[in-house]
Protein backbone atom coordinates (compact mmCIF):
# COMPACT_ATOMS: atom_id res chain seq x y z
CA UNK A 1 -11.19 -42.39 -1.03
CA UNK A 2 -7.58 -43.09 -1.10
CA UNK A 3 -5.89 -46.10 -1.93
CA UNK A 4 -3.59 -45.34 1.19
CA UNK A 5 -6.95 -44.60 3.65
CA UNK A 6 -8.84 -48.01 2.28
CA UNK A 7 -5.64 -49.90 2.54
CA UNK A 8 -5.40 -48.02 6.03
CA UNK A 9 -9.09 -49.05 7.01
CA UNK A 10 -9.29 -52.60 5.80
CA UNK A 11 -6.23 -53.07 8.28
CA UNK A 12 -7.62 -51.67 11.02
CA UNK A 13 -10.93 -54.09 10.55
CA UNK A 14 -9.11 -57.47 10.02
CA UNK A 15 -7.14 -56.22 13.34
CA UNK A 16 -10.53 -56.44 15.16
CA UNK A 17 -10.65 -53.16 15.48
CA UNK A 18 -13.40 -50.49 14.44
CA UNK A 19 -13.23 -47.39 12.14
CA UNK A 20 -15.70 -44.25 12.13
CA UNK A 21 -16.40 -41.77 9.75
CA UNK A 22 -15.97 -38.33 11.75
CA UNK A 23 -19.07 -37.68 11.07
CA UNK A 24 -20.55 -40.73 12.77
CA UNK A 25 -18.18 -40.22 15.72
CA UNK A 26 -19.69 -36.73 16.37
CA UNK A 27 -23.06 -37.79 16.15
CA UNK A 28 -22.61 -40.94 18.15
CA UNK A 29 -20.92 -38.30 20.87
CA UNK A 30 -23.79 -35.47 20.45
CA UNK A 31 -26.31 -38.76 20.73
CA UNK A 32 -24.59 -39.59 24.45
CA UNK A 33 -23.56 -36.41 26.03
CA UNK A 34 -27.44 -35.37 25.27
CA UNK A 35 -28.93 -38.11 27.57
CA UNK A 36 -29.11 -37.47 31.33
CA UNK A 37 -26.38 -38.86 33.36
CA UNK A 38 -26.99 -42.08 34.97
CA UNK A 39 -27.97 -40.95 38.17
CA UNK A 40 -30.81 -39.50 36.64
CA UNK A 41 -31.89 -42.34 34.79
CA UNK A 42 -35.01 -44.02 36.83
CA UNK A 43 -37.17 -45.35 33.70
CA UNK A 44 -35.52 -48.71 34.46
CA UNK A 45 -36.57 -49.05 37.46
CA UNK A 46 -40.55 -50.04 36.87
CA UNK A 47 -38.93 -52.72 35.75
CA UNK A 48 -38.58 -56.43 37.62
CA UNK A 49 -34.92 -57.60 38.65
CA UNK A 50 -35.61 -60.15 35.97
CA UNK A 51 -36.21 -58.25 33.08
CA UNK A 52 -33.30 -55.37 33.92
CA UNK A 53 -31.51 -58.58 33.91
CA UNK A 54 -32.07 -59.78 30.41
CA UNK A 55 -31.78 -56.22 29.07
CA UNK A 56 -28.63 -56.55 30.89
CA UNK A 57 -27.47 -59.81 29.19
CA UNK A 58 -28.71 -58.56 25.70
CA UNK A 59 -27.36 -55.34 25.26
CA UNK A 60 -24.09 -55.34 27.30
CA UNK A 61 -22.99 -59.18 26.99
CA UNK A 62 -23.37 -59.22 23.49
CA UNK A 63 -20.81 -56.10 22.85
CA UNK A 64 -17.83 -57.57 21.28
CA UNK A 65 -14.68 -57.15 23.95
């Protein structure tokens, strides 16, 4: 690596911000334009209001804004 790239990257982190390999980033895209689109996602709903609720809180509220 660089000087200029780490220098580069350690900015971008103590901005907040978040940096990906482009190898990670393809992946990560491959990984979510495999999975059906959310109108064909039903395997949520055997599940109680309650409990879509706290998958809700855990996994969405707990992504940094």
């Amino acid at each position: 690596m660089r000087r200029d790239d780490l220098a580069h990257a350690v900015r971008v982190v103590a901005a907040g911000e978040s940096l990906l390999a482009p190898a990670v980033t393809t992946r990560l895209i491959s990984e979510f334009t495999s999975r059906p689109a959310a109108g064909e996602m039903r395997t949520l709903d055997v599940l109680t209001a309650r409990e879509r609720q706290t998958l809700y809180r855990r996994f969405c509220w707990s992504r940094p804004g």
